[in-house]
N, C-alpha and C. Protein backbone atom coordinates (compact mmCIF):
# COMPACT_ATOMS: atom_id res chain seq x y z
N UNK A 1 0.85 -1.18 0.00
CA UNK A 1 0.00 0.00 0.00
C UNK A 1 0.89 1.23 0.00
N UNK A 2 0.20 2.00 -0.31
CA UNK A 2 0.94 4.03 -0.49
C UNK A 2 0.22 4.37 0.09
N UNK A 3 1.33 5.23 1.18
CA UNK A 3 0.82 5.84 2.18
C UNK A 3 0.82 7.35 1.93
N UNK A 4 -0.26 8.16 1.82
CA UNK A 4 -0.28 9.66 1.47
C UNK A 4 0.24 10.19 2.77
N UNK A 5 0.01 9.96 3.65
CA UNK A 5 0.73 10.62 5.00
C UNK A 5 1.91 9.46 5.85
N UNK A 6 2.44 9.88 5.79
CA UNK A 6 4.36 8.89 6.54
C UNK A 6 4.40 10.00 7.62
N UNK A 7 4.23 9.67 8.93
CA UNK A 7 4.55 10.85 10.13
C UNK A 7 6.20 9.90 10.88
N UNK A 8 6.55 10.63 11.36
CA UNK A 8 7.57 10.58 12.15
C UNK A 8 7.21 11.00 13.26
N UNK A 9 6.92 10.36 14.14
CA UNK A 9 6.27 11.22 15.53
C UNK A 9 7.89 10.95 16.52
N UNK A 10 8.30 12.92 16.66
CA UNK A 10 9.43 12.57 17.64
C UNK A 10 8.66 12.31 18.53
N UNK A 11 9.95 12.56 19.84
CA UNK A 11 9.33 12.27 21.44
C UNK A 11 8.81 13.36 22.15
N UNK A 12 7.38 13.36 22.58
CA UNK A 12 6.30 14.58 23.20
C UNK A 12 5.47 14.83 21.74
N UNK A 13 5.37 14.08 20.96
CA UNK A 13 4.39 14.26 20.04
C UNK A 13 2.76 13.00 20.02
N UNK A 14 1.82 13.80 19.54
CA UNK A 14 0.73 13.24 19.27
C UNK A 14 0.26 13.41 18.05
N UNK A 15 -0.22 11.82 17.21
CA UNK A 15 -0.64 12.39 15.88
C UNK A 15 -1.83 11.32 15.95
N UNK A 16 -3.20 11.87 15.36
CA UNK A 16 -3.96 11.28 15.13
C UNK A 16 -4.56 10.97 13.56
N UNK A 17 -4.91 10.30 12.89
CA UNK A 17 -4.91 10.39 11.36
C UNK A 17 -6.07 9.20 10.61
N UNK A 18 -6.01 9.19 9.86
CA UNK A 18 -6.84 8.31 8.87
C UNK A 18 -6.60 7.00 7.98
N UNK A 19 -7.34 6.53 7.44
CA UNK A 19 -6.67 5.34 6.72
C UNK A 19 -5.30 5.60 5.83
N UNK A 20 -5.15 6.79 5.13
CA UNK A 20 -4.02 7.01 4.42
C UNK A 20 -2.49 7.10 5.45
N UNK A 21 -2.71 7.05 6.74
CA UNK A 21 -1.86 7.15 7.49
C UNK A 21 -0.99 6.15 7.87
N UNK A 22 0.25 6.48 7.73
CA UNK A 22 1.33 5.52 8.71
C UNK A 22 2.41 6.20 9.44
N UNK A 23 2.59 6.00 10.99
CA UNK A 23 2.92 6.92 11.61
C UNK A 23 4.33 5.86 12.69
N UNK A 24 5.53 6.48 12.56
CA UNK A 24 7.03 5.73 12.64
C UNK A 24 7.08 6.08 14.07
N UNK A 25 8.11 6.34 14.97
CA UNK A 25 8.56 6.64 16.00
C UNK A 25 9.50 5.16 16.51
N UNK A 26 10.73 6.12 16.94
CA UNK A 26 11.81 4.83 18.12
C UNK A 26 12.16 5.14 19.00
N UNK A 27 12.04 4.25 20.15
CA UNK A 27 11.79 4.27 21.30
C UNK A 27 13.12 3.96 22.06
N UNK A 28 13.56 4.23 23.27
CA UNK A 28 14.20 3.96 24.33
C UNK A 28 13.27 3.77 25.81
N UNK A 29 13.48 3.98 26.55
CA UNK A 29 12.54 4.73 27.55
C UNK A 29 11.29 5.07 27.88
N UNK A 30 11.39 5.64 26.56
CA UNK A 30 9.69 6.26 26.21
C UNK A 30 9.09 5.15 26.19
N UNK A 31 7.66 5.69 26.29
CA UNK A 31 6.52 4.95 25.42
C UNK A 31 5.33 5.66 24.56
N UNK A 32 5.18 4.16 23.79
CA UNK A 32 4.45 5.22 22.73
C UNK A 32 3.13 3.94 22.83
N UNK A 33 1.89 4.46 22.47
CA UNK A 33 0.58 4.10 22.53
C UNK A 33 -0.21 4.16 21.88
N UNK A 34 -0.76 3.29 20.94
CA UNK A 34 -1.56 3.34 19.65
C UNK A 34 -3.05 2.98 20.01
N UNK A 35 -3.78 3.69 19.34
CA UNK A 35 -4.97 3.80 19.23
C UNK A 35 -6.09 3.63 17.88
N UNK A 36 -6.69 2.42 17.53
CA UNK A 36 -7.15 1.92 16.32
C UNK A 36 -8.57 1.97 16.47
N UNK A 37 -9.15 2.43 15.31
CA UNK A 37 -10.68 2.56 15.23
C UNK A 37 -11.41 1.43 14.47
N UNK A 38 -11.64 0.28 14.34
CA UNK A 38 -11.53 -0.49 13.57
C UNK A 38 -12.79 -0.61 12.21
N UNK A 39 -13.57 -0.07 12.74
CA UNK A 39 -14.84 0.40 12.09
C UNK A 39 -14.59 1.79 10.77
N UNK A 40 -13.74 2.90 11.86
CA UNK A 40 -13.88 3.82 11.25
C UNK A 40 -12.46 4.12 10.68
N UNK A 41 -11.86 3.51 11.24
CA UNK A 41 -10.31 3.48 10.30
C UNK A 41 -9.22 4.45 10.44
N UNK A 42 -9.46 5.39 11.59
CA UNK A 42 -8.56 6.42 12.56
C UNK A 42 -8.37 5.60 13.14
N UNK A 43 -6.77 6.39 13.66
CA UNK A 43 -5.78 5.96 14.87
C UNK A 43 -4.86 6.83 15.41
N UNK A 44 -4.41 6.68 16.42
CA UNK A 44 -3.73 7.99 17.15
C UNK A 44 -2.68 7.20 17.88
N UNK A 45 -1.70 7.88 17.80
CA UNK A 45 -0.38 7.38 18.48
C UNK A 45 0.28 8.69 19.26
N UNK A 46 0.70 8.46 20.25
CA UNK A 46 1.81 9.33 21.38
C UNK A 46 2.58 8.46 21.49
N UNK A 47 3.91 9.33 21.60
CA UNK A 47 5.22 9.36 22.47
C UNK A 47 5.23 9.97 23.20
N UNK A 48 5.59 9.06 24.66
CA UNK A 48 5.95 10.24 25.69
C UNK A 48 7.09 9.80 26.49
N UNK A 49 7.75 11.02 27.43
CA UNK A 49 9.08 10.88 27.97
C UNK A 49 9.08 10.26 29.14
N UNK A 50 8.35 11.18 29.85
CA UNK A 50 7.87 10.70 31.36
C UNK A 50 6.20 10.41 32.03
N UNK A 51 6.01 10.04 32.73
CA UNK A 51 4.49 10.59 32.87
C UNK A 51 3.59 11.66 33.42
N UNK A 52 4.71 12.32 34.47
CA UNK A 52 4.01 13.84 34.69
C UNK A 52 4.67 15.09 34.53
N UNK A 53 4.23 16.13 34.55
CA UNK A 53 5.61 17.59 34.98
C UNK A 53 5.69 17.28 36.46
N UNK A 54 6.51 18.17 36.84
CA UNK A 54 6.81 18.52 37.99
C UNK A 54 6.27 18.78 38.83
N UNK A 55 5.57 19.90 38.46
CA UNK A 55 4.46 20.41 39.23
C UNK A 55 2.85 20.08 38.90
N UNK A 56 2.27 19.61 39.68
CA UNK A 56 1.24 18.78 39.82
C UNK A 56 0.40 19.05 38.20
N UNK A 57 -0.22 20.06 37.53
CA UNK A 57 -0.73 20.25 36.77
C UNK A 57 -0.97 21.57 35.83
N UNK A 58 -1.04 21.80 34.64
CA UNK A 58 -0.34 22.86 33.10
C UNK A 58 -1.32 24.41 34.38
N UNK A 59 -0.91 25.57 33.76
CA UNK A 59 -1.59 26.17 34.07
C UNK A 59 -2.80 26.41 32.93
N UNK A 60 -3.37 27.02 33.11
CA UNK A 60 -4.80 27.55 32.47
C UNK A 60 -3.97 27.84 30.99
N UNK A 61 -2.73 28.65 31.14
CA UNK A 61 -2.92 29.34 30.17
C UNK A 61 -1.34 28.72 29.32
N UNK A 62 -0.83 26.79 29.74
CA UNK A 62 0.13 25.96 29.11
C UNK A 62 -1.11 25.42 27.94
N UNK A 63 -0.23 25.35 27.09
CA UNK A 63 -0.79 24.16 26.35
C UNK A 63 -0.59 22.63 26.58
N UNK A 64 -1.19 21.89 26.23
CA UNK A 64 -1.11 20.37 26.32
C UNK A 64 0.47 19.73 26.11
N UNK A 65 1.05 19.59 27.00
CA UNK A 65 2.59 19.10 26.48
C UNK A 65 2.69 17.42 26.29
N UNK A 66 3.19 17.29 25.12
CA UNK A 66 2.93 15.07 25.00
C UNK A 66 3.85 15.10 24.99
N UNK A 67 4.84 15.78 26.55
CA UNK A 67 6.18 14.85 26.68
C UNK A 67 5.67 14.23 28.02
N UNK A 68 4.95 14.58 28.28
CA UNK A 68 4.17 13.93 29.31
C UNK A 68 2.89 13.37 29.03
N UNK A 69 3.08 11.85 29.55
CA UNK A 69 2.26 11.16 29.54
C UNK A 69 0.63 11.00 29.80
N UNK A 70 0.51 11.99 30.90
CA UNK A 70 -0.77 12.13 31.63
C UNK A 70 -1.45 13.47 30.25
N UNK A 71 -0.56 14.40 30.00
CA UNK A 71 -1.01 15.55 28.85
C UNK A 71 -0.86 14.75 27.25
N UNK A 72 0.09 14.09 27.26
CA UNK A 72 -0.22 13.17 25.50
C UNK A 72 -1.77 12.40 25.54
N UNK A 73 -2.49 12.01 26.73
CA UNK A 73 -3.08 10.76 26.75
C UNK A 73 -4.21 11.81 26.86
N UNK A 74 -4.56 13.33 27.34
CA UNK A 74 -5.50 14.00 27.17
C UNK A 74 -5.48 14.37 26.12
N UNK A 75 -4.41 14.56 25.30
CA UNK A 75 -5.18 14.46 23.72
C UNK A 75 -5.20 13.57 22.84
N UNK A 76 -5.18 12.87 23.23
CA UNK A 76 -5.86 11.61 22.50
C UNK A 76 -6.99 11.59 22.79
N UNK A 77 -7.07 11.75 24.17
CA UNK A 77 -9.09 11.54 24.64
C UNK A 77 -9.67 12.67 23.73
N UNK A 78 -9.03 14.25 23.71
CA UNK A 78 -9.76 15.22 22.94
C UNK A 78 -10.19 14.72 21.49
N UNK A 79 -9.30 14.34 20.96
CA UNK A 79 -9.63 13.66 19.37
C UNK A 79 -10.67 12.50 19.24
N UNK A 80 -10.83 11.48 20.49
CA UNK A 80 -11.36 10.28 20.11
C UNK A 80 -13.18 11.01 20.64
N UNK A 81 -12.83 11.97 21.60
CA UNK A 81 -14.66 12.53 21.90
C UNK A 81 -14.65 13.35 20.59
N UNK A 82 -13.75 13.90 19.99
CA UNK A 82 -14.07 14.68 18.61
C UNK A 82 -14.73 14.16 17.47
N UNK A 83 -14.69 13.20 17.85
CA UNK A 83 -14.64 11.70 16.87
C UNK A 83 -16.21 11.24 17.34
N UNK A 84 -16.51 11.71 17.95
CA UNK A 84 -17.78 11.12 18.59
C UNK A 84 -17.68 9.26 19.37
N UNK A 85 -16.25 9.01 19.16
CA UNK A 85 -16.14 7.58 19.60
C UNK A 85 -16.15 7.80 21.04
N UNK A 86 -16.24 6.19 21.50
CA UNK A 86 -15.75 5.69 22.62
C UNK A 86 -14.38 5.01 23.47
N UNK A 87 -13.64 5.25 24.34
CA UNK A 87 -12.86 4.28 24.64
C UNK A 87 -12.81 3.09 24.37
N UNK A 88 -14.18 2.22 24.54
CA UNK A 88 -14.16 1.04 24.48
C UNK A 88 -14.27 0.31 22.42
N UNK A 89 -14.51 1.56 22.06
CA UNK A 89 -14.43 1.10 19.94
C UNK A 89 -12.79 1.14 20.17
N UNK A 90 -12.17 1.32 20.82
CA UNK A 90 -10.64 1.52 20.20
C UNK A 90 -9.72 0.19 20.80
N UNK A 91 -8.96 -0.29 19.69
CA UNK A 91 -7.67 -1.43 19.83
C UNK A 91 -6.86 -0.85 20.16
N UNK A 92 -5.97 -1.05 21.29
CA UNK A 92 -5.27 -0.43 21.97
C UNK A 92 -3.69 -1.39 22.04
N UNK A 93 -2.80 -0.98 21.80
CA UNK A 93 -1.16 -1.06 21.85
C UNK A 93 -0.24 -0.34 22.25
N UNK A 94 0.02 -1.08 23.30
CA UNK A 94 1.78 -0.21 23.98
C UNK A 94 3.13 -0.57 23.63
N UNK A 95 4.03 0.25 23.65
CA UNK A 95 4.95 -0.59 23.34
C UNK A 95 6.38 0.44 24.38
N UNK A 96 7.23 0.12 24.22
CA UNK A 96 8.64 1.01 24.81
C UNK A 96 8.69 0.64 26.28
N UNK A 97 9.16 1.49 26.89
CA UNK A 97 10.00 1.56 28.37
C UNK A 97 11.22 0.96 28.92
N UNK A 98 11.70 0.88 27.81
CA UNK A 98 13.35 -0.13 27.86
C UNK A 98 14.40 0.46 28.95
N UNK A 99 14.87 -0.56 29.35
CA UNK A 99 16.50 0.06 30.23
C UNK A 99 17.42 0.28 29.57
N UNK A 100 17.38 0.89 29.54
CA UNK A 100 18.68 1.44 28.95
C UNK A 100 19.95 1.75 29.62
N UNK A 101 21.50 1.48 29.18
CA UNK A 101 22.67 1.52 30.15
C UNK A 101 23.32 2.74 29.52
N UNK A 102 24.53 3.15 30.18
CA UNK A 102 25.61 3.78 29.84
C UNK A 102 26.81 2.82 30.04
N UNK A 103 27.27 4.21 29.12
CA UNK A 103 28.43 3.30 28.85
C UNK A 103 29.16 2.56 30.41
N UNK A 104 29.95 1.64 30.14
CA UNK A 104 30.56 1.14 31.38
C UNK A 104 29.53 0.07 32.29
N UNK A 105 28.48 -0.11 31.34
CA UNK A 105 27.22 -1.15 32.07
C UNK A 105 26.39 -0.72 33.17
N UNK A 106 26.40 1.34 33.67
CA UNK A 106 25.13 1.55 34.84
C UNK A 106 24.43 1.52 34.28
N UNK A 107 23.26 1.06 34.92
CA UNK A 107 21.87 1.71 34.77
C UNK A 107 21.60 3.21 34.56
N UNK A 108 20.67 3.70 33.79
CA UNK A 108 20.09 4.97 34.05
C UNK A 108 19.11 5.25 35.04
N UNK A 109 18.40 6.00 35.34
CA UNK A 109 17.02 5.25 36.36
C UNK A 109 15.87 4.98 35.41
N UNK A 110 15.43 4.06 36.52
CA UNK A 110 14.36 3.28 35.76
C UNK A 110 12.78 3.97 35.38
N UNK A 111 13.13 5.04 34.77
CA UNK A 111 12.14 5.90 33.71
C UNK A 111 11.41 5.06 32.74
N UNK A 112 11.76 4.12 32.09
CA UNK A 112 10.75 3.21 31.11
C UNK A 112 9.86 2.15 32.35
N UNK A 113 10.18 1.71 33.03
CA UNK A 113 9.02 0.98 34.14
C UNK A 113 8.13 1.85 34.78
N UNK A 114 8.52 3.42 35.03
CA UNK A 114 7.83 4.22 35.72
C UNK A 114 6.82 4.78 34.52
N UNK A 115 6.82 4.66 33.41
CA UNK A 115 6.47 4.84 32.33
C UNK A 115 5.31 3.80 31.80
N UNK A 116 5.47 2.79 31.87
CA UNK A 116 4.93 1.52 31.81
C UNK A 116 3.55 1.25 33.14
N UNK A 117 4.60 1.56 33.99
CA UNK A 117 3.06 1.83 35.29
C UNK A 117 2.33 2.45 35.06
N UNK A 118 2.56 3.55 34.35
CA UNK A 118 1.75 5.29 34.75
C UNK A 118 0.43 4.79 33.44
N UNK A 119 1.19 4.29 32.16
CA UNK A 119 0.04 4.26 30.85
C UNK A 119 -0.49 3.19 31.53
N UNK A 120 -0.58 1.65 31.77
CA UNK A 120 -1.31 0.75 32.34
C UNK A 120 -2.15 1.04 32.89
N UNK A 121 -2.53 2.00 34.27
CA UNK A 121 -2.73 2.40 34.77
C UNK A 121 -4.16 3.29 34.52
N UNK A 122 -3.29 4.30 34.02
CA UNK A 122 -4.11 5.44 32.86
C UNK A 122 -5.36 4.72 32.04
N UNK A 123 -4.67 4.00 31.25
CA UNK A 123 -6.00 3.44 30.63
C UNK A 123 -6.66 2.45 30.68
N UNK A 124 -6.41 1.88 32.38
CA UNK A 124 -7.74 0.74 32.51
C UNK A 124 -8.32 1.70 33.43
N UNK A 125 -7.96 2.95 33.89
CA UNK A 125 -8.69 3.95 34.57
C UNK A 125 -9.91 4.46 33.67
N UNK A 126 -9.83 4.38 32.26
CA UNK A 126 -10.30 5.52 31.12
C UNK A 126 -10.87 4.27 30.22
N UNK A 127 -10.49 3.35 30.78
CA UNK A 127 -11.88 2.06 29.90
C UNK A 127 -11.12 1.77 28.70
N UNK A 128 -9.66 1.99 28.51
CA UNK A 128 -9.25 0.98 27.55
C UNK A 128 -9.06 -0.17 27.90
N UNK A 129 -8.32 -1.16 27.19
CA UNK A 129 -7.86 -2.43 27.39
C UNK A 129 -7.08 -2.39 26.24
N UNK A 130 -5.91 -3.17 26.66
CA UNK A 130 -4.60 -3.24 25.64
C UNK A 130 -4.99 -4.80 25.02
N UNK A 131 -4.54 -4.41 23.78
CA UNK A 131 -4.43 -6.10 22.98
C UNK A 131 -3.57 -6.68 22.40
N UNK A 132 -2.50 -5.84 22.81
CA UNK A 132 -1.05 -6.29 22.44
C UNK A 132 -0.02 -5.34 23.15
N UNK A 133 1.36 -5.72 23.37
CA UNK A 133 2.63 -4.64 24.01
C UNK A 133 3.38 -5.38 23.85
N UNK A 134 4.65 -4.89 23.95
CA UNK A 134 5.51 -5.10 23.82
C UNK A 134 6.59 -4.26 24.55
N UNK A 135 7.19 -4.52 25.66
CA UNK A 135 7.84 -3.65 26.57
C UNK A 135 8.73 -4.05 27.26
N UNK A 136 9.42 -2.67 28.28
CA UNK A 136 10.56 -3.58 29.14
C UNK A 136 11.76 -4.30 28.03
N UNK A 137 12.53 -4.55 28.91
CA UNK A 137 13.96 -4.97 28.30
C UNK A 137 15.09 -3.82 28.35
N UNK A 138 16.32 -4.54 27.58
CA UNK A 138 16.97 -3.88 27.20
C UNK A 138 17.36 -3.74 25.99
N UNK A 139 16.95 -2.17 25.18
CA UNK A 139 17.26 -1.72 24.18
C UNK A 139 16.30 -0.72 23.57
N UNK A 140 16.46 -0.59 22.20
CA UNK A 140 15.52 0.31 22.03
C UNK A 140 13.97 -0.67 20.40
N UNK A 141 13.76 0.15 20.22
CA UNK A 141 12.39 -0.60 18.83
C UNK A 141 12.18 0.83 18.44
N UNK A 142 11.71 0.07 17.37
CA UNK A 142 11.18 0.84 16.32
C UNK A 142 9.77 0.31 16.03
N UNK A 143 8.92 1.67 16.05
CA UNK A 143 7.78 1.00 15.85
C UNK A 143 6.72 1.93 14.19
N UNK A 144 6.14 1.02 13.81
CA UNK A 144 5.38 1.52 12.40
C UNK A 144 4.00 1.07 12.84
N UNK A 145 2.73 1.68 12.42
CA UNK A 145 1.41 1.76 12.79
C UNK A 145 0.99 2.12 11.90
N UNK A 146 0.19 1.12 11.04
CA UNK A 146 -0.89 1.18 10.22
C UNK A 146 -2.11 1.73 10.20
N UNK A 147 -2.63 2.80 10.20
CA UNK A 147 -3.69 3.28 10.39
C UNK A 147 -4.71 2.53 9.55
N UNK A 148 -4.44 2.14 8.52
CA UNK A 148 -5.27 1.78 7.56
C UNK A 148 -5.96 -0.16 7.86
N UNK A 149 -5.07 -0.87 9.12
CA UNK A 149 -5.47 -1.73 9.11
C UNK A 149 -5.32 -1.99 11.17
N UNK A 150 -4.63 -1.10 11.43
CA UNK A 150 -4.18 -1.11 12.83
C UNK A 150 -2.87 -2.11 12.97
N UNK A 151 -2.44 -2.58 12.31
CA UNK A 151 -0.98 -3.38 12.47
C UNK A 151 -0.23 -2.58 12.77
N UNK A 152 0.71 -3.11 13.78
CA UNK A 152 1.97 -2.01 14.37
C UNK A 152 3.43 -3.58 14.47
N UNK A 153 3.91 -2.88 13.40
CA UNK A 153 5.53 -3.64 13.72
C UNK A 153 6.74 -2.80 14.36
N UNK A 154 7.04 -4.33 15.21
CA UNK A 154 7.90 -3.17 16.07
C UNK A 154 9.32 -4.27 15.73
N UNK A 155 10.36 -3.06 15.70
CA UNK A 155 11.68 -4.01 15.63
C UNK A 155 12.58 -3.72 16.54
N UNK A 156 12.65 -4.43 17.42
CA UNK A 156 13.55 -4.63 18.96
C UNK A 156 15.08 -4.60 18.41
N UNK A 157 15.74 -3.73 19.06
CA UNK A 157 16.88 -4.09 18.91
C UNK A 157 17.65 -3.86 20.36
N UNK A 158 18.18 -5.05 20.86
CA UNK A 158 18.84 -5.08 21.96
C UNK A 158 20.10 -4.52 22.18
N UNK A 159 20.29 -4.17 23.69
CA UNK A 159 21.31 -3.62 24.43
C UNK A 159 22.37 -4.74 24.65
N UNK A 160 23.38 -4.68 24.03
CA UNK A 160 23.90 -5.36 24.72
C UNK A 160 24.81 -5.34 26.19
N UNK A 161 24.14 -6.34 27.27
CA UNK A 161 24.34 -6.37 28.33
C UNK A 161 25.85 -6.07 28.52
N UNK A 162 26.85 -5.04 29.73
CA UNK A 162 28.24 -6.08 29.71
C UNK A 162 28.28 -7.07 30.35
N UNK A 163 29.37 -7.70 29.88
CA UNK A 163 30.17 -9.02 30.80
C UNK A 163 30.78 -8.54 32.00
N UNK A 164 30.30 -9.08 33.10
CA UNK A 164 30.67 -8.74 34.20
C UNK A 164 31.68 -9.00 34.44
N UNK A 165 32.54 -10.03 34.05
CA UNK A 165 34.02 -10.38 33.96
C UNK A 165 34.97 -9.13 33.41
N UNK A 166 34.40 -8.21 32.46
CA UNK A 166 35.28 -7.67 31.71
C UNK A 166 35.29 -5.93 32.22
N UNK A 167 34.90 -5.90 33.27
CA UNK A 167 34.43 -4.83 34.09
C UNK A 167 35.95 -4.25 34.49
N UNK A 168 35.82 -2.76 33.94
CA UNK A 168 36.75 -2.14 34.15
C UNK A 168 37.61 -1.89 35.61
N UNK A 169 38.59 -2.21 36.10
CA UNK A 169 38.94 -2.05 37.55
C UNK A 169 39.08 -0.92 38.12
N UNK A 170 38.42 -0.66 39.13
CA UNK A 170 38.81 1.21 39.64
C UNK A 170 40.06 1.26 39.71
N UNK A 171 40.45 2.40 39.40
CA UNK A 171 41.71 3.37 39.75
C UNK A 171 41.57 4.23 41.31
C-alpha cells in the first residue's frame, strides 16, 4: 500500500490520522501508545518521555505538552470525543520503556518501568484495554502503525548487556 501521510512522531508528540496514514517513531525509555478505530479506520499514536511535569498540573494558560504522559493521553481523549467515539471502539497497543545503560554497564534510572506503570494504569482507569505490548527490556524498537489496518511492527533491537568479567577495575 501508499501511504499519502508517513509521520515521524518525535518524542512529546501526538498524531492522530486516517486510513491514508502511517505513523514511525523509536523508542528507548519512552513509550508510545496506539490507538485503532476499527470500524472507522482512525488511529492515534503518542510518544511520551515521562508521565508527569513537575508540578502537579499545566496552568490555564500551558498548552497540552505530549512529553508527558498524563497531557499526550488528554489528547488523544480530545480527538477520540471529537470523533464522537468511545474508549471502548478503540484497539489499543503499547509498546517502549526499555532500560537502557551507559556506557561502562550503569543503569540509568528506571524511567521506562515508571512509564509503563503510569500508561497501564491510565488506561484501565479511562476504559481501555490493551491487545497487544511489547515492553521492558533492554534496548531500544522501532515501531510503524498502520492506520489503515491497525498493524503495528515493532523491531527490537537489543542492548547489549556487559560481561561482568570484563568490568573495568577502579583506579
Amino acid at each position: 500500500m501508499s501511504f499519502q501521510i508517513d509521520i515521524f512522531l518525535q518524542p512529546g508528540e501526538v498524531y492522530f490520522g486516517d486510513s491514508e496514514t502511517r505513523i514511525r517513531t523509536l523508542l528507548g525509555s519512552c513509550v508510545a501508545v496506539t490507538w485503532w478505530h476499527p470500524r472507522l479506520k482512525v488511529g492515534a499514536m503518542c510518544h511520551f518521555l515521562i508521565p508527569h511535569r513537575s508540578r502537579n498540573k499545566p496552568r490555564l494558560d500551558d498548552a497540552l505538552d505530549g512529553r508527558y504522559g498524563e497531557e499526550a493521553f488528554a489528547q488523544v481523549m480530545h480527538y477520540i470525543q471529537a470523533a464522537g467515539t468511545l474508549p471502548a471502539d478503540y484497539q489499543v497497543k503499547m509498546f517502549g520503556g526499555g532500560q537502557l545503560l551507559l556506557e561502562g554497564g550503569n543503569r540509568l534510572p528506571p524511567v521506562g518501568e515508571r512509564n509503563i506503570e503510569f500508561a497501564k494504569s491510565w488506561l484501565a482507569t479511562h476504559g481501555f484495554r490493551l491487545s497487544r505490548e511489547h515492553l521492558a527490556g533492554h534496548g531500544h524498537r522501532h515501531i510503524v502503525f498502520d492506520v489503515a489496518n491497525g498493524d503495528v511492527w515493532v523491531r527490537f533491537q537489543p542492548q547489549a548487556l556487559p560481561d561482568a568479567s570484563q568490568k573495568r577495575p577502579k583506579k
